[in-house]
N, C-alpha and C. Protein backbone atom coordinates (compact mmCIF):
# COMPACT_ATOMS: atom_id res chain seq x y z
N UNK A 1 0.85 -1.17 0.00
CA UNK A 1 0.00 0.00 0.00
C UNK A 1 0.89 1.23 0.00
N UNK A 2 0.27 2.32 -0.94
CA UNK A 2 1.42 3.19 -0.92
C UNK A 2 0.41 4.67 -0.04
N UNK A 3 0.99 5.43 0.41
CA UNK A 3 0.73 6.28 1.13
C UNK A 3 1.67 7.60 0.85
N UNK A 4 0.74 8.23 0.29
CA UNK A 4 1.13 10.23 -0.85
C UNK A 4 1.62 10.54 0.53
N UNK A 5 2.41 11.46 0.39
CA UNK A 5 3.29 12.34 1.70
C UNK A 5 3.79 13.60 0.95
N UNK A 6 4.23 14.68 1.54
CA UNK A 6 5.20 15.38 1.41
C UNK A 6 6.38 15.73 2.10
N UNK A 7 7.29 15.53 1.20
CA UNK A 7 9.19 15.91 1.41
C UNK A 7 9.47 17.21 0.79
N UNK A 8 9.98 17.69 1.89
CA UNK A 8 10.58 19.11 1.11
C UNK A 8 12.16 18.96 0.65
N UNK A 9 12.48 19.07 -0.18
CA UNK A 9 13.84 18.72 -1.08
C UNK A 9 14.32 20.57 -1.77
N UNK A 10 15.67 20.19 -1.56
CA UNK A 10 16.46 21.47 -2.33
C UNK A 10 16.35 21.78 -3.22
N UNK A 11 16.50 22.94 -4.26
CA UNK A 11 15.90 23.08 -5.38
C UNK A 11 16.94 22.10 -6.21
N UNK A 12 17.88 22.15 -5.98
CA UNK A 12 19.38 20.99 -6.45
C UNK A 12 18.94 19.72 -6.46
N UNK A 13 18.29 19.44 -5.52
CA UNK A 13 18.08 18.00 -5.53
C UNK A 13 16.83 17.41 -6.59
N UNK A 14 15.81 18.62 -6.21
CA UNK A 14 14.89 18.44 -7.21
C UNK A 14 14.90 18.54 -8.33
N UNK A 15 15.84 19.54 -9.00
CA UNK A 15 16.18 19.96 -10.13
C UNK A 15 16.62 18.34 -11.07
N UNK A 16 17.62 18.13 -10.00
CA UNK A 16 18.61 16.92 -10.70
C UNK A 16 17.73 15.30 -10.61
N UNK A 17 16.61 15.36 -9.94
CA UNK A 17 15.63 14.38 -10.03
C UNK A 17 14.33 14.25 -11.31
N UNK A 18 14.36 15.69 -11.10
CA UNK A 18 13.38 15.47 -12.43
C UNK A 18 14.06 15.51 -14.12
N UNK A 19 15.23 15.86 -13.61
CA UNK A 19 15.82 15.13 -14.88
C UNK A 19 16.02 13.95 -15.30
N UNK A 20 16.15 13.17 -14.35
CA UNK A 20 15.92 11.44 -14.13
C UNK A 20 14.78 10.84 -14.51
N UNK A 21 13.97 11.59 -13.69
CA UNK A 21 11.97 11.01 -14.04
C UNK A 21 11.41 11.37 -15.13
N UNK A 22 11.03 10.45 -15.72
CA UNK A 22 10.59 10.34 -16.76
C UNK A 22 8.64 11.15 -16.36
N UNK A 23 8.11 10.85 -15.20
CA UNK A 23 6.51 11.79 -14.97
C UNK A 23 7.16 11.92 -13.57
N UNK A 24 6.05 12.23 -12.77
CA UNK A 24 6.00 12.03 -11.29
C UNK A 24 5.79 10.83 -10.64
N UNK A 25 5.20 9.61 -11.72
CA UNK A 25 5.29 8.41 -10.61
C UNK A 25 6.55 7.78 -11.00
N UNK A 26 7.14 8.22 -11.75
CA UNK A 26 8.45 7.50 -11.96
C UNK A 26 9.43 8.43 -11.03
N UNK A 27 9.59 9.67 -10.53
CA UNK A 27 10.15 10.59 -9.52
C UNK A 27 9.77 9.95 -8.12
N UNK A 28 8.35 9.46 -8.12
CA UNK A 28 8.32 8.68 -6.74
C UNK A 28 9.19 7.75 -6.17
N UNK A 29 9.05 6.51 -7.65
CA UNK A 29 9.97 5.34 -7.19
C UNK A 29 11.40 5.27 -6.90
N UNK A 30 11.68 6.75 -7.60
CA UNK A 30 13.28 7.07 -7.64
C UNK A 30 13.30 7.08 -6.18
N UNK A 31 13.08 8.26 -5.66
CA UNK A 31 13.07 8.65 -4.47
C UNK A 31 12.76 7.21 -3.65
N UNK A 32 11.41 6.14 -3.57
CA UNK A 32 11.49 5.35 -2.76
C UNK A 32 13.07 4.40 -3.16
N UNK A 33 13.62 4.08 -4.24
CA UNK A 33 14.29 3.58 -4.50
C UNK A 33 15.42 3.56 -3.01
N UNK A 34 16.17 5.05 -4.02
CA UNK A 34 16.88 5.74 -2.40
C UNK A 34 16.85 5.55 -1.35
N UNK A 35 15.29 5.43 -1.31
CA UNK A 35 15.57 5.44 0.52
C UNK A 35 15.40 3.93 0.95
N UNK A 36 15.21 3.00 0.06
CA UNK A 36 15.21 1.71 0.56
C UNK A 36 16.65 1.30 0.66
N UNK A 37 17.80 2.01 -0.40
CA UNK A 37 19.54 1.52 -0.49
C UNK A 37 19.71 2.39 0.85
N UNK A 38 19.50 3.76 1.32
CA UNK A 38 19.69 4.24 2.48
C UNK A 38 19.55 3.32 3.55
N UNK A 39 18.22 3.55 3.56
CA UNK A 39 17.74 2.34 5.02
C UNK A 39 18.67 0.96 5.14
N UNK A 40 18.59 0.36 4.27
CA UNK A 40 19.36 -0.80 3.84
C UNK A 40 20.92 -1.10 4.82
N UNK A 41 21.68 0.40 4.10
CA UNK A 41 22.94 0.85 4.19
C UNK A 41 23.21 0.89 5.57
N UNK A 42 22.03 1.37 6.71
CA UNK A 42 22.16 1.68 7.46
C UNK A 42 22.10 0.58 8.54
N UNK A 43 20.89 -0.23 8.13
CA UNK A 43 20.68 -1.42 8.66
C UNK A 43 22.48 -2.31 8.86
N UNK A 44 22.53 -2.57 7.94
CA UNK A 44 23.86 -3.05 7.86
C UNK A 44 25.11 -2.55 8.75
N UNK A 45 25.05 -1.21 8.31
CA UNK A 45 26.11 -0.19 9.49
C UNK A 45 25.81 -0.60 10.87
N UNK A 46 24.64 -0.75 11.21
CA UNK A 46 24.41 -1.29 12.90
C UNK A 46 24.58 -2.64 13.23
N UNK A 47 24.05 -3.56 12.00
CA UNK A 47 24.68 -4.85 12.22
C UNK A 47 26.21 -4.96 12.59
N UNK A 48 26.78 -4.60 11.35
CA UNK A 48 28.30 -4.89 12.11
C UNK A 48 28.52 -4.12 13.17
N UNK A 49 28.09 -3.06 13.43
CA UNK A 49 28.53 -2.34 14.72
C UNK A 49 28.33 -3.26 15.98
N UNK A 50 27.57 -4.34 15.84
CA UNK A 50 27.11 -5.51 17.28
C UNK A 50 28.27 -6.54 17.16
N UNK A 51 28.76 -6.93 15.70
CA UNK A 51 30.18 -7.93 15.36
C UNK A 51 31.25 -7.00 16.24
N UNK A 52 31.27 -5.86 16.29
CA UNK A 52 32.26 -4.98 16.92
C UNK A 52 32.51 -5.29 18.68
N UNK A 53 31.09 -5.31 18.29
CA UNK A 53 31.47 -5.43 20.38
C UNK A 53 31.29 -6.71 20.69
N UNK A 54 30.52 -7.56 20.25
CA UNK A 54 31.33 -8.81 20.07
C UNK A 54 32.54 -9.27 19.75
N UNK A 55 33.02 -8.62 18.84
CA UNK A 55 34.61 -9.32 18.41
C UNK A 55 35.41 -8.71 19.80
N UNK A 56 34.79 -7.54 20.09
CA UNK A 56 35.92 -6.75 21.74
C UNK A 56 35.70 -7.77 22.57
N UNK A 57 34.82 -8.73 22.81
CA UNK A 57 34.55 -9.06 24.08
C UNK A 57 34.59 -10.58 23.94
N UNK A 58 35.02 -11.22 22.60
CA UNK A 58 35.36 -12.55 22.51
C UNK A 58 35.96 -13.34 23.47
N UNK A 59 37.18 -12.90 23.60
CA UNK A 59 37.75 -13.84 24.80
C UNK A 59 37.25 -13.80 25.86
N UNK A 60 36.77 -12.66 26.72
CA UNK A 60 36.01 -13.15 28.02
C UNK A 60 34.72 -14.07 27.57
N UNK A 61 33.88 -13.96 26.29
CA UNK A 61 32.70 -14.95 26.06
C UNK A 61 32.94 -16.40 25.88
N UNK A 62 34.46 -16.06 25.21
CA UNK A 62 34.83 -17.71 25.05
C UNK A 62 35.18 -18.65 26.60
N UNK A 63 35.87 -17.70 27.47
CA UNK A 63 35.88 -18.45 27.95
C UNK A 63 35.07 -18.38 29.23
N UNK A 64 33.60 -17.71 28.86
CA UNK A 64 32.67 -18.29 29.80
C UNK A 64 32.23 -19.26 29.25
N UNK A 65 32.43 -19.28 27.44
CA UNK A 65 31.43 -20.65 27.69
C UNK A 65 32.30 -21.86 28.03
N UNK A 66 33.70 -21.77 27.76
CA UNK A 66 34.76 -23.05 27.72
C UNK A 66 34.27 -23.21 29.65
N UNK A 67 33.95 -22.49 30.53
CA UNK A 67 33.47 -22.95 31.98
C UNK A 67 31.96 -23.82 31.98
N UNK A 68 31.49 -22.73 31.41
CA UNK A 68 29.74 -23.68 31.58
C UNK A 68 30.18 -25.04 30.71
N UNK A 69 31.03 -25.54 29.48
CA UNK A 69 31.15 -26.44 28.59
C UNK A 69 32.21 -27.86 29.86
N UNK A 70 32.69 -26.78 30.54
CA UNK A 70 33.71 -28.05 31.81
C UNK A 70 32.27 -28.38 32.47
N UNK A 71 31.36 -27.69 32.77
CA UNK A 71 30.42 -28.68 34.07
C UNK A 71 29.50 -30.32 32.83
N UNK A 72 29.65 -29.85 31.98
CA UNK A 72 28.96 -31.29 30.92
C UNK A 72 29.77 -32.57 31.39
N UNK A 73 29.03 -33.52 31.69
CA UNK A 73 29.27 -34.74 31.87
C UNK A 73 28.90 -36.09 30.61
N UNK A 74 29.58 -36.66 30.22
CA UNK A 74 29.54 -37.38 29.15
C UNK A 74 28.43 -38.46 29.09
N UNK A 75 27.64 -38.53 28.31
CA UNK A 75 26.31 -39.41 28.79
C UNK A 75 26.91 -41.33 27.99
């Protein structure tokens, strides 16, 4: 479902968009385009940012689990 809004954009930005778009619903998709590689981009940027503090904190995780992994008893 799509849902009309308004964005206020620079005259630069707009200028150089409607040179791209072929009407206005093709200026839409541009724009959603964008902001789905944005969002995307960003998503990603925070993912690894959690590999980060994970990778800092590896060795103390490893070797909590190498403790909880000593109490296992062999069945």
């Amino acid at each position: 479902m799509k849902i009309e809004t308004t964005v206020a954009l620079s005259e630069e930005i707009l200028a150089a968009l409607s040179r791209r778009a072929l009407d206005a619903q093709h200026r839409s998709e541009i724009v959603e385009a964008a902001l789905r590689a944005y969002l995307l981009r960003l998503r990603k940027r925070d993912a690894s940012g959690d590999l980060e503090i994970i990778n800092a904190n590896a060795a103390e995780l490893n070797a909590e689990a190498e403790d909880v992994l000593s109490y296992q008893v062999a069945l």
